[in-house]
Protein backbone atom coordinates (compact mmCIF):
# COMPACT_ATOMS: atom_id res chain seq x y z
CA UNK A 1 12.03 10.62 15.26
CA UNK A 2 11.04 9.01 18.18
CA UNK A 3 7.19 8.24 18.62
CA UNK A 4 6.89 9.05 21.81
CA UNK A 5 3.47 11.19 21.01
CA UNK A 6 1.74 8.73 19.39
CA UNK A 7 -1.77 8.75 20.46
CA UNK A 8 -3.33 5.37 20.40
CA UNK A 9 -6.75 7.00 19.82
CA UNK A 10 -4.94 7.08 15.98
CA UNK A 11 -4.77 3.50 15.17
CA UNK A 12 -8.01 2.50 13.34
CA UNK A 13 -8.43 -0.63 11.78
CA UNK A 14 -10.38 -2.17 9.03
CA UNK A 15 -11.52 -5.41 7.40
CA UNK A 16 -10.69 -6.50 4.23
CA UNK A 17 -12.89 -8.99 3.01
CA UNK A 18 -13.72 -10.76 -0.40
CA UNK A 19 -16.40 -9.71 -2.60
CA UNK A 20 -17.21 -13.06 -4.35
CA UNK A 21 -17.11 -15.65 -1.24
CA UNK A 22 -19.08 -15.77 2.29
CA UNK A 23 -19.37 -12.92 4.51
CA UNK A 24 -20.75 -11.60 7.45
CA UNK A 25 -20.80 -8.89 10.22
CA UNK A 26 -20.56 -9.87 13.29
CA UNK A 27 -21.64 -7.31 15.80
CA UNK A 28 -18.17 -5.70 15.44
CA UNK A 29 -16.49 -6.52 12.64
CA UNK A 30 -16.80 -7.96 8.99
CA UNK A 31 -15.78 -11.22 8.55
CA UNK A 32 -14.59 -13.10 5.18
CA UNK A 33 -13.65 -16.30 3.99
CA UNK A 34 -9.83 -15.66 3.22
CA UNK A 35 -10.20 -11.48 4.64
CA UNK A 36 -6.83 -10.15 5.96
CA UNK A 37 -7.26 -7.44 8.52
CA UNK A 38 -5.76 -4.14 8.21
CA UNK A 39 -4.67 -0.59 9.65
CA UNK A 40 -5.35 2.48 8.65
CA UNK A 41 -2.40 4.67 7.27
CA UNK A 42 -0.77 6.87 9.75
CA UNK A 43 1.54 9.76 10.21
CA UNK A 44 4.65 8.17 9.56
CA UNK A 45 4.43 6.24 6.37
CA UNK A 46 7.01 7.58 3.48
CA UNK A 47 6.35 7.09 -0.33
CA UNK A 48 8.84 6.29 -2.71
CA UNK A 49 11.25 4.28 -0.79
CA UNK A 50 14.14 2.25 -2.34
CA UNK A 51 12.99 -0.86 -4.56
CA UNK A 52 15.53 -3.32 -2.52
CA UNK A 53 14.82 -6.81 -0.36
CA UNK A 54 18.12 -6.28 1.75
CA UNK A 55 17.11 -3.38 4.49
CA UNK A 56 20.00 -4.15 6.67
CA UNK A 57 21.48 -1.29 8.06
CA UNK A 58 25.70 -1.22 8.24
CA UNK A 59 26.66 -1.79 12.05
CA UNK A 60 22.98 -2.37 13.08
CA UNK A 61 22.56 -4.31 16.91
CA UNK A 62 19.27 -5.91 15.76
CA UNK A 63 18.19 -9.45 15.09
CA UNK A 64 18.05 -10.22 11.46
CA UNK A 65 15.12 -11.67 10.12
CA UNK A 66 13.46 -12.65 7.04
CA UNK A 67 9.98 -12.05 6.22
CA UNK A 68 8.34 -13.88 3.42
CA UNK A 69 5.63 -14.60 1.96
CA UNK A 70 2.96 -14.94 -0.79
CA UNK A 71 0.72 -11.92 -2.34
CA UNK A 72 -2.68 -13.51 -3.63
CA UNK A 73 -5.56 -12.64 -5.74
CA UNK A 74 -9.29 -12.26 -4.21
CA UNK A 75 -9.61 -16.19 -5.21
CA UNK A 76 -7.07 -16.56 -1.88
CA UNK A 77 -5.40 -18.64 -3.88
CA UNK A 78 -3.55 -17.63 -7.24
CA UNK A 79 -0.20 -15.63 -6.75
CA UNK A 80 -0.38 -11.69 -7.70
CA UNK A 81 2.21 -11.06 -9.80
CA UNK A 82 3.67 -7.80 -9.88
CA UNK A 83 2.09 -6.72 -6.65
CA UNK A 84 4.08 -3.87 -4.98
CA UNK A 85 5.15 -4.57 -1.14
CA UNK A 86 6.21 -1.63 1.15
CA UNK A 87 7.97 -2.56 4.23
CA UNK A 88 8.71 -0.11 6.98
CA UNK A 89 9.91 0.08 10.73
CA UNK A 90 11.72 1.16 13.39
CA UNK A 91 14.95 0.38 14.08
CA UNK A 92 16.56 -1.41 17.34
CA UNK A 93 16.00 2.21 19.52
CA UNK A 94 12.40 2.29 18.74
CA UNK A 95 13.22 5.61 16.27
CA UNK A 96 11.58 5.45 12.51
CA UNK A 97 13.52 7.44 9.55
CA UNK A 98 10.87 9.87 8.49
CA UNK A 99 13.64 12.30 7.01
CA UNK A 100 17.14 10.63 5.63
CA UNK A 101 17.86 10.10 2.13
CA UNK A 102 18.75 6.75 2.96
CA UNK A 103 15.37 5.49 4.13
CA UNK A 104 16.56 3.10 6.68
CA UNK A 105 14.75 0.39 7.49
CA UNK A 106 12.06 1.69 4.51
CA UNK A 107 11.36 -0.62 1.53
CA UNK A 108 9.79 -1.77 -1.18
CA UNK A 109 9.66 -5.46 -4.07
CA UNK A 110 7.46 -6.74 -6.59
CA UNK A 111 5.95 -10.30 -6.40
CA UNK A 112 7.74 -12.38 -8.82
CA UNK A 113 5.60 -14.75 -10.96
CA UNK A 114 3.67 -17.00 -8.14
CA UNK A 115 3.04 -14.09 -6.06
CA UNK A 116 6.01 -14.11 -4.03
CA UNK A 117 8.29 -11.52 -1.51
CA UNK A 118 10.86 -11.61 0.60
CA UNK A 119 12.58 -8.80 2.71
CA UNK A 120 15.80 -8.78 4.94
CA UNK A 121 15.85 -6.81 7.81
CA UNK A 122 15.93 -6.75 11.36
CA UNK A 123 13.43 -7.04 14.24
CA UNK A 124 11.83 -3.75 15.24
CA UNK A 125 11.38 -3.23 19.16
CA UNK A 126 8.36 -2.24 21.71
CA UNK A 127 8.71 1.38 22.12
CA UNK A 128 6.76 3.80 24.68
CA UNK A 129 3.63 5.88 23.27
CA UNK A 130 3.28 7.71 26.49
CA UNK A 131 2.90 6.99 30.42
CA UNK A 132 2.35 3.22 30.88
CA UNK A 133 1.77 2.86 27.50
CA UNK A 134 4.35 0.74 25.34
CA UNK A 135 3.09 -0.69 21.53
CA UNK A 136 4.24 -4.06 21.00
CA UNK A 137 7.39 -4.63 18.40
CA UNK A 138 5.43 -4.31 14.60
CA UNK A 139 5.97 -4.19 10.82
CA UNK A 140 4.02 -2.34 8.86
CA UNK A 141 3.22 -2.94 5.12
CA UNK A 142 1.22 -1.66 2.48
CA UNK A 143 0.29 -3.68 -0.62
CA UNK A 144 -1.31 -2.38 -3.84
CA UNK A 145 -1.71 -4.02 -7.24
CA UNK A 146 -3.94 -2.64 -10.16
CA UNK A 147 -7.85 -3.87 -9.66
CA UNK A 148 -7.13 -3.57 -6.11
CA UNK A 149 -7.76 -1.70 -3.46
CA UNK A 150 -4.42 -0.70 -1.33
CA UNK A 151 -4.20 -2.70 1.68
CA UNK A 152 -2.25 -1.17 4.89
CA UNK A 153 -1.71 -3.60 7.75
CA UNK A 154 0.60 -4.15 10.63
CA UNK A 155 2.42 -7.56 11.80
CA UNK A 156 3.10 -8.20 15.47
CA UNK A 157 4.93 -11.29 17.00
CA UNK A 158 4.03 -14.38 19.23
CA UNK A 159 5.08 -13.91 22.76
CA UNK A 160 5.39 -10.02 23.15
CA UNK A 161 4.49 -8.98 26.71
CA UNK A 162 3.08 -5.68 25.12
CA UNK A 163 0.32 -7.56 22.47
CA UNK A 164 -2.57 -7.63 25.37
CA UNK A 165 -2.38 -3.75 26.64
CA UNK A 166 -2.22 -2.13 22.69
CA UNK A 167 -5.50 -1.50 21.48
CA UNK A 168 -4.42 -2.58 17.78
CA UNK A 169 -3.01 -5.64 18.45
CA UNK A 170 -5.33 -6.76 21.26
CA UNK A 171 -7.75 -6.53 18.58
CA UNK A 172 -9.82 -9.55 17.49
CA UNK A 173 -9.10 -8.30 13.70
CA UNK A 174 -5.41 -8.74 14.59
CA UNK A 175 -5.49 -12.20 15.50
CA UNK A 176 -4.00 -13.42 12.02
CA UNK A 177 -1.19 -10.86 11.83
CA UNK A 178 0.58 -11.90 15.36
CA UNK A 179 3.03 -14.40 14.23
CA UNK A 180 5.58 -17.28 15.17
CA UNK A 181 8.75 -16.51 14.68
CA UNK A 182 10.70 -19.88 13.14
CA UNK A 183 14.62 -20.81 12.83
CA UNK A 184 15.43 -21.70 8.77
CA UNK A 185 18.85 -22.82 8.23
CA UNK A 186 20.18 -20.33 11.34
CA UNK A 187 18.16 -17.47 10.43
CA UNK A 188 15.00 -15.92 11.87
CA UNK A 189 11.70 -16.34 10.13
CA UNK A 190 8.39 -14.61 9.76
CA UNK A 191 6.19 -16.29 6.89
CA UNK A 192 2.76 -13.73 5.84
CA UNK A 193 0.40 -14.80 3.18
CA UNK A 194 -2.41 -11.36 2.04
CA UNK A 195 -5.05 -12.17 0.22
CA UNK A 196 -5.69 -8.56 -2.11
CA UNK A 197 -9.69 -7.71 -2.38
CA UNK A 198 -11.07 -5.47 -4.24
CA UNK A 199 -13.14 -3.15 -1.79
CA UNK A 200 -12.29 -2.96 2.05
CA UNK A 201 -15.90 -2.09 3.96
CA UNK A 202 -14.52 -0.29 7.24
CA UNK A 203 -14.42 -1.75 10.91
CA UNK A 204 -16.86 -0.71 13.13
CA UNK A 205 -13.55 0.86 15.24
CA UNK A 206 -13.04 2.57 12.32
CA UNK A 207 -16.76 4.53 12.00
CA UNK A 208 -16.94 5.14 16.10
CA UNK A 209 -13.28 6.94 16.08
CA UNK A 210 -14.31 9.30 12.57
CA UNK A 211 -18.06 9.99 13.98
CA UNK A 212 -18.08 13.26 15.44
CA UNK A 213 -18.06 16.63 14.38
CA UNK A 214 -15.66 18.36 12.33
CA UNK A 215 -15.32 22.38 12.03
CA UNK A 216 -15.15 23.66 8.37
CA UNK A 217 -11.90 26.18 7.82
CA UNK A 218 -13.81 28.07 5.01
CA UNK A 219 -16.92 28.97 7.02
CA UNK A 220 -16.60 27.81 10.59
CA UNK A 221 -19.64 25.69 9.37
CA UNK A 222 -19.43 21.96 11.06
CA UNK A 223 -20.02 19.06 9.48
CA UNK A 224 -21.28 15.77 11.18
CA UNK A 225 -20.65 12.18 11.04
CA UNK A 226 -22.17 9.38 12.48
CA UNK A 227 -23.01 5.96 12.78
CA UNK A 228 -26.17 4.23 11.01
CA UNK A 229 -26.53 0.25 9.96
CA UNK A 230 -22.71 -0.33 10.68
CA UNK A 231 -21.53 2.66 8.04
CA UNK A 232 -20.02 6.15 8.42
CA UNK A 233 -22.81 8.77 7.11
CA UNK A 234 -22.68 12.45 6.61
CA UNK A 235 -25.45 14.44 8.55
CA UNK A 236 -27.54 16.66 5.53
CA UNK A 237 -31.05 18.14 6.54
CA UNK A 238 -32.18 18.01 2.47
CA UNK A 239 -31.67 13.97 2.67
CA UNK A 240 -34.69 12.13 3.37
CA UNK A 241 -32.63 9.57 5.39
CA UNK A 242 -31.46 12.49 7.51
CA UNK A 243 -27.67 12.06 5.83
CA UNK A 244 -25.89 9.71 3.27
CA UNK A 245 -24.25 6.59 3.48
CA UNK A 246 -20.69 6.36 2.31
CA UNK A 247 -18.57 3.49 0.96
CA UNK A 248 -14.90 3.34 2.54
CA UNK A 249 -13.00 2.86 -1.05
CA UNK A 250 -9.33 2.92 0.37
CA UNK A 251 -6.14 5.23 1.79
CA UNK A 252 -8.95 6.75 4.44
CA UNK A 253 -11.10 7.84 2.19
CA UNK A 254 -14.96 7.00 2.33
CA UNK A 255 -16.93 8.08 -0.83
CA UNK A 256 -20.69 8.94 -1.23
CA UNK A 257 -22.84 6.22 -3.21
CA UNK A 258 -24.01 7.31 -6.36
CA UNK A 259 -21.90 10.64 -6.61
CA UNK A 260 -18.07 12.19 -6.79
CA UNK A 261 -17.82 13.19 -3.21
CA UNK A 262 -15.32 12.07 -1.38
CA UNK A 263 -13.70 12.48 2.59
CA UNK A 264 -10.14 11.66 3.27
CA UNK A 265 -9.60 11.13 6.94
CA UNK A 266 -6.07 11.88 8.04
CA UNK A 267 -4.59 10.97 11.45
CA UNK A 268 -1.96 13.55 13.02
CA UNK A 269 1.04 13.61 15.13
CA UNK A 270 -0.55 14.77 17.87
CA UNK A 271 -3.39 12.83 17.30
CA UNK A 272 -6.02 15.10 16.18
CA UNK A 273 -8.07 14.17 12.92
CA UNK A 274 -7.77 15.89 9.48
CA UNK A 275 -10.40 15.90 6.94
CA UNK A 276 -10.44 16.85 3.07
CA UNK A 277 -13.61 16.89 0.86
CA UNK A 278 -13.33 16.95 -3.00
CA UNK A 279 -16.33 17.17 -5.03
CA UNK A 280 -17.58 18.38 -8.61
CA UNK A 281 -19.95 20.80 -9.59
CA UNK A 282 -22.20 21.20 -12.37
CA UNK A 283 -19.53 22.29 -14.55
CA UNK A 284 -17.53 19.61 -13.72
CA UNK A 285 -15.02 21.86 -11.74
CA UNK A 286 -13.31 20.56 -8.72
CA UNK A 287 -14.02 22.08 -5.03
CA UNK A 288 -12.78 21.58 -1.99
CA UNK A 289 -12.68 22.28 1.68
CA UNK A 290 -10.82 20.82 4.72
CA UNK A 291 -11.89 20.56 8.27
CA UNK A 292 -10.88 19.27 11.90
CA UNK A 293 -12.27 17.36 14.31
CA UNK A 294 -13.64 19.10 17.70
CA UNK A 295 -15.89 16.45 19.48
């Protein structure tokens, strides 16, 4: 499927940072000692792609390449073993697989011992999101490992006329993930270290783009979100603070402190905004409702 519809206004992104060693916010951002910057998850991410390292496709045109790299633990130091890496593209027409069994250009490895992956592949290419609008060649990866929260990020490369116009990569939090691109023994090269942390606080580009109001599907009723002291909140008139804080905990969802609620965010196609709530009652029963964003 080509992306031609991809709305830009999709592509949040959020800082990862460590919860034991210095940190900061900035004005815009969260910043960490070791933190490794990453996107939110969008439309076109499958689950449950092959376990394999070789993604080359038979008769392919593109460049191979070999990323690599080292998964570690929130002392940015010690290997992860065992962490799961999902690597996924598009291929040398700018078209992802979201539909064939075969799950081109879709992966996934486990760190060995030290914390280490590798994937062979090829180089993915700028593609056009709409009039005048072209995103900048990019992996994208998702890393999980148990303590951890998920981390989602994209990779972008050194010298691509397309990294100063896309709003993602053009991003300060960014700056990390645009990469050289080295010859080893005739082959292509792209080395990426993560650092895994155990809670992500969300980038102040990620609370303006969910603020807003969402309409309720059950009731018409609409629910509000905003921006207070650099966190998402949820508008409620029986809350002394005028709403309540919520803690971003991972895969777009933000959770209220000190209860069950949760909100998963979910970006569309067409680039309108999803949202699921999931809460407990008294009895310990699940409810839910969903809603979409107007304004």
């Amino acid at each position: 499927m080509q992306r031609r519809n991809f709305i830009r206004n999709t592509m949040f992104t959020a800082m990862a940072v460590t919860t034991h060693g210095y940190v900061k916010f900035n004005g815009e951002n969260f910043e960490g000692d070791c933190a490794t910057t990453t996107d939110i998850l969008g439309p076109y991410y499958r689950p449950y792609a092959p376990v394999r390292t070789d993604m080359l496709v038979k008769g392919t045109a593109g460049q191979v390449v070999i990323l690599k790299g080292k998964v570690k633990q929130k002392d940015c130091t010690t290997g992860l073993k065992n962490a799961c890496v999902e690597l996924w593209h598009c291929d040398e027409k700018g078209v992802y697989d979201n539909d064939s069994p075969a799950f081109n250009y879709r992966a996934r490895t486990y760190c060995d011992e030290k914390g280490n992956y590798e994937f062979k592949t090829v180089f993915p290419v700028p593609y056009s999101v709409g009039p005048g609008v072209t995103r900048p060649a990019h992996f994208h990866m998702l890393i999980s490992a148990e303590g951890y929260q998920t981390l989602i990020t994209q990779l972008y490369f050194t010298g691509d006329p397309n990294l100063s116009t896309d709003p993602s990569s053009s991003s300060p939090a960014a700056k990390k993930r645009i990469l050289d691109i080295k010859d080893e023994n005739g082959a292509k090269l792209v080395a990426f270290d993560v650092s895994m942390m155990e809670k992500l606080p969300a980038d102040a580009s990620v609370v303006e783009r969910l603020s807003g109001t969402y309409v309720r599907s059950d009731n018409k009723r609409e629910e509000v979100f905003y921006k207070k002291a650099g966190m998402l909140w949820v508008q409620n008139g029986g809350s002394i603070n005028g709403g309540y804080a919520m803690e971003y905990v991972g895969n777009n969802i933000f959770q209220v402190y000190g209860s069950k609620a949760t909100f998963q965010f979910t970006p569309e196609k067409d680039g309108s905004v999803k949202l699921l709530f999931k809460n407990t009652n008294r009895e310990d029963k699940e409810f839910s409702w969903t809603a979409v964003k107007t304004k």
